[in-house]
C-alpha atoms as a PDB file:
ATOM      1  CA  UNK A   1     167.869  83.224  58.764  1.00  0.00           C
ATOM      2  CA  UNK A   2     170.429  81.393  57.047  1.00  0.00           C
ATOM      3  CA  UNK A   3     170.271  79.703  53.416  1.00  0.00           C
ATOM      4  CA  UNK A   4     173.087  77.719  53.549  1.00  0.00           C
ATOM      5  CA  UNK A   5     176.830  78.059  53.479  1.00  0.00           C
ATOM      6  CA  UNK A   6     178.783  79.846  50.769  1.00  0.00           C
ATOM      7  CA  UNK A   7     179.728  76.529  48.799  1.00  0.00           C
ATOM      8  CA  UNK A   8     175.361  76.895  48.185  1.00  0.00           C
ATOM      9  CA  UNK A   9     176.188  80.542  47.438  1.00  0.00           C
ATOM     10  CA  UNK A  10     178.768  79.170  44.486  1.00  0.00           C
ATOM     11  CA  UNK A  11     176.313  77.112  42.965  1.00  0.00           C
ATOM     12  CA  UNK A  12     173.295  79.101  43.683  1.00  0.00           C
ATOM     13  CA  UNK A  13     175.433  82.088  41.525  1.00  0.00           C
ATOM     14  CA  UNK A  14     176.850  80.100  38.813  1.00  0.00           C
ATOM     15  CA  UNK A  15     173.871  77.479  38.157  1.00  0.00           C
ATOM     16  CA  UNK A  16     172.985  79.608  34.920  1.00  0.00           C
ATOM     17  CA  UNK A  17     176.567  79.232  33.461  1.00  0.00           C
ATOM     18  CA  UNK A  18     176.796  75.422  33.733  1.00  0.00           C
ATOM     19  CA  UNK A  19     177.217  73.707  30.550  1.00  0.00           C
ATOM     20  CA  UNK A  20     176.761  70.241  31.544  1.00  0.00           C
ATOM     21  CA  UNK A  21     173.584  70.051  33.704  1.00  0.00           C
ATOM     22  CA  UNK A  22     173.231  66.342  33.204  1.00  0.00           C
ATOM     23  CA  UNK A  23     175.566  65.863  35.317  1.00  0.00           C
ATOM     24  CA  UNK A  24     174.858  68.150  38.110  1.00  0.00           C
ATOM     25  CA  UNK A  25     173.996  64.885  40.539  1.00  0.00           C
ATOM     26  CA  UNK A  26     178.062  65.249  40.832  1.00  0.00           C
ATOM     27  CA  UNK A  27     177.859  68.681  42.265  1.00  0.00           C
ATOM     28  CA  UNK A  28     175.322  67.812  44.776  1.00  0.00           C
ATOM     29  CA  UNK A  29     177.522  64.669  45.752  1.00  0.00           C
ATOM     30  CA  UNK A  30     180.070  67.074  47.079  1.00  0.00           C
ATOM     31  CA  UNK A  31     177.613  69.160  49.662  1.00  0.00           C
ATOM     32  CA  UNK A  32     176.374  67.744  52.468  1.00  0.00           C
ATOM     33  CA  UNK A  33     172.383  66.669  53.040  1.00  0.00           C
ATOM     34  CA  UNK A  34     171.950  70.420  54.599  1.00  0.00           C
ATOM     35  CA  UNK A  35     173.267  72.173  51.742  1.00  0.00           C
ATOM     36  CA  UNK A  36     171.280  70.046  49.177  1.00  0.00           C
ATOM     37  CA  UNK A  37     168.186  71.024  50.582  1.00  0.00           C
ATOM     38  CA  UNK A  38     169.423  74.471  50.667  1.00  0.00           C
ATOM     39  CA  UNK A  39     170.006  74.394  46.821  1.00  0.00           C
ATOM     40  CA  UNK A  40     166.729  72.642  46.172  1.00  0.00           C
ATOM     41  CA  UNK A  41     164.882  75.673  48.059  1.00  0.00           C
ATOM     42  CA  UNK A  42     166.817  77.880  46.433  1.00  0.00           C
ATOM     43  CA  UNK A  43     166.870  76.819  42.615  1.00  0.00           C
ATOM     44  CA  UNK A  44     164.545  74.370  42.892  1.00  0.00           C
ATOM     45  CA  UNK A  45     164.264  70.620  42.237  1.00  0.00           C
ATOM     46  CA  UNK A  46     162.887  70.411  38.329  1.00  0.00           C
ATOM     47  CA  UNK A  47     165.194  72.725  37.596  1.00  0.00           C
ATOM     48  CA  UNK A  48     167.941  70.138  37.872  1.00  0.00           C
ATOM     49  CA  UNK A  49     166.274  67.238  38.174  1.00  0.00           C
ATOM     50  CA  UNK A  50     167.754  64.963  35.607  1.00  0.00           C
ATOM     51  CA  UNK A  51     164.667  62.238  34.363  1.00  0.00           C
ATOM     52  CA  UNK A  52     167.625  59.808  32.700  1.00  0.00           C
ATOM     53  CA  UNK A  53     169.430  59.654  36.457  1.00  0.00           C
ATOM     54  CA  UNK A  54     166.110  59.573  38.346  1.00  0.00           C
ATOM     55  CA  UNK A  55     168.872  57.597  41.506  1.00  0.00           C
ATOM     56  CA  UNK A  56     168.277  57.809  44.889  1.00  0.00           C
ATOM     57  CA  UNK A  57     165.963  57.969  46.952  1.00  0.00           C
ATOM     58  CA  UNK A  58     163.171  60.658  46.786  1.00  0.00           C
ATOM     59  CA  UNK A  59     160.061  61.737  49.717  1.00  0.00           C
ATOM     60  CA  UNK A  60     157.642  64.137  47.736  1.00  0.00           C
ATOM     61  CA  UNK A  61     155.090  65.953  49.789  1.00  0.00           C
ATOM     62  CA  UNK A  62     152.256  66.262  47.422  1.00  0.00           C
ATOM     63  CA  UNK A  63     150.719  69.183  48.832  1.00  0.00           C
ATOM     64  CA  UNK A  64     153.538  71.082  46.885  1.00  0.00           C
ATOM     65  CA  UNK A  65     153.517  71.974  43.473  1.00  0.00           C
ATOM     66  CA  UNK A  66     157.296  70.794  42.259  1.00  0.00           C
ATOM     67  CA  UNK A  67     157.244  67.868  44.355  1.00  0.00           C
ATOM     68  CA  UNK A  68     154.135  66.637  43.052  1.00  0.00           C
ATOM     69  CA  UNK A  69     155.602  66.797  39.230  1.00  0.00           C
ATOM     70  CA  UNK A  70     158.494  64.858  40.336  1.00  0.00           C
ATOM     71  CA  UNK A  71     156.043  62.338  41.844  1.00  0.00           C
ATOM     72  CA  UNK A  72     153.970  62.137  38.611  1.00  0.00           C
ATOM     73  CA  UNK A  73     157.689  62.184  36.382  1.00  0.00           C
ATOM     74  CA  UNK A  74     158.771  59.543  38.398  1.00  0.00           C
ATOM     75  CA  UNK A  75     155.576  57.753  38.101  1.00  0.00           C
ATOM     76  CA  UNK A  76     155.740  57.622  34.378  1.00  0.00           C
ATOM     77  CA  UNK A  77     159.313  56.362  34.902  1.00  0.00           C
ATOM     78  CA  UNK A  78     158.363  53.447  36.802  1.00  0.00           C
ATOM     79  CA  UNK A  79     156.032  51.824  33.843  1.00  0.00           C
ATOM     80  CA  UNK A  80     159.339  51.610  31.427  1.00  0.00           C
ATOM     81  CA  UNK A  81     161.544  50.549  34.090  1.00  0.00           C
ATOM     82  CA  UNK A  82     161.886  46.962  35.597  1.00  0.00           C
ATOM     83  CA  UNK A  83     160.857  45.602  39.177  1.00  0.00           C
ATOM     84  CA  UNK A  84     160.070  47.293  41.897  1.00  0.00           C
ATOM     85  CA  UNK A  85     160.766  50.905  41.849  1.00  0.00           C
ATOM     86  CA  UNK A  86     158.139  52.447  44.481  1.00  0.00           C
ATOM     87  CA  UNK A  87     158.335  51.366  48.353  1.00  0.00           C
ATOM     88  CA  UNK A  88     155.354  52.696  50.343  1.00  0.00           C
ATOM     89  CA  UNK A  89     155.916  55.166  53.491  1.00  0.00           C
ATOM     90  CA  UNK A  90     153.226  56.420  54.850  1.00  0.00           C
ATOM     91  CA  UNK A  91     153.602  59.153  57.761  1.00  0.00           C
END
């Protein structure tokens, strides 16, 4: 079974020597969708989920545990913020 390629192996090794993790959305710009899911599995999401750059678009399964924080993070998120921040998909 394979965990992605071995540019997820380079960040995967040397997440614990970043300095700047507020701006590890740039890293994950550079991979490709397969590779970010591979480093989300692998590190996991809260671990660099930046709350100040909440960006993007985000599907949380709510039956697990991180995903559900993020959903309740980004809840409390969406009082401060302005307009319209949740759009409503239902499987």
């Amino acid at each position: 079974m394979q965990f992605g390629t071995y540019r997820v192996e380079v960040v995967v090794t040397l997440f614990n020597r970043i300095v700047d993790l507020h701006n590890f959305d740039m890293v994950l710009s550079v991979l490709t969708p397969h590779e970010v899911g591979c480093v989300q599995c692998r590190i996991g999401l809260l671990h660099y989920f930046n709350p100040m750059k909440p960006e993007g678009f985000h599907t949380c399964d709510l039956s697990c545990r991180e995903e559900r924080v993020l959903a309740k993070i980004l809840a409390a998120l969406s009082f401060v913020e302005p307009g319209e921040n949740w759009v409503r998909h239902v499987r």
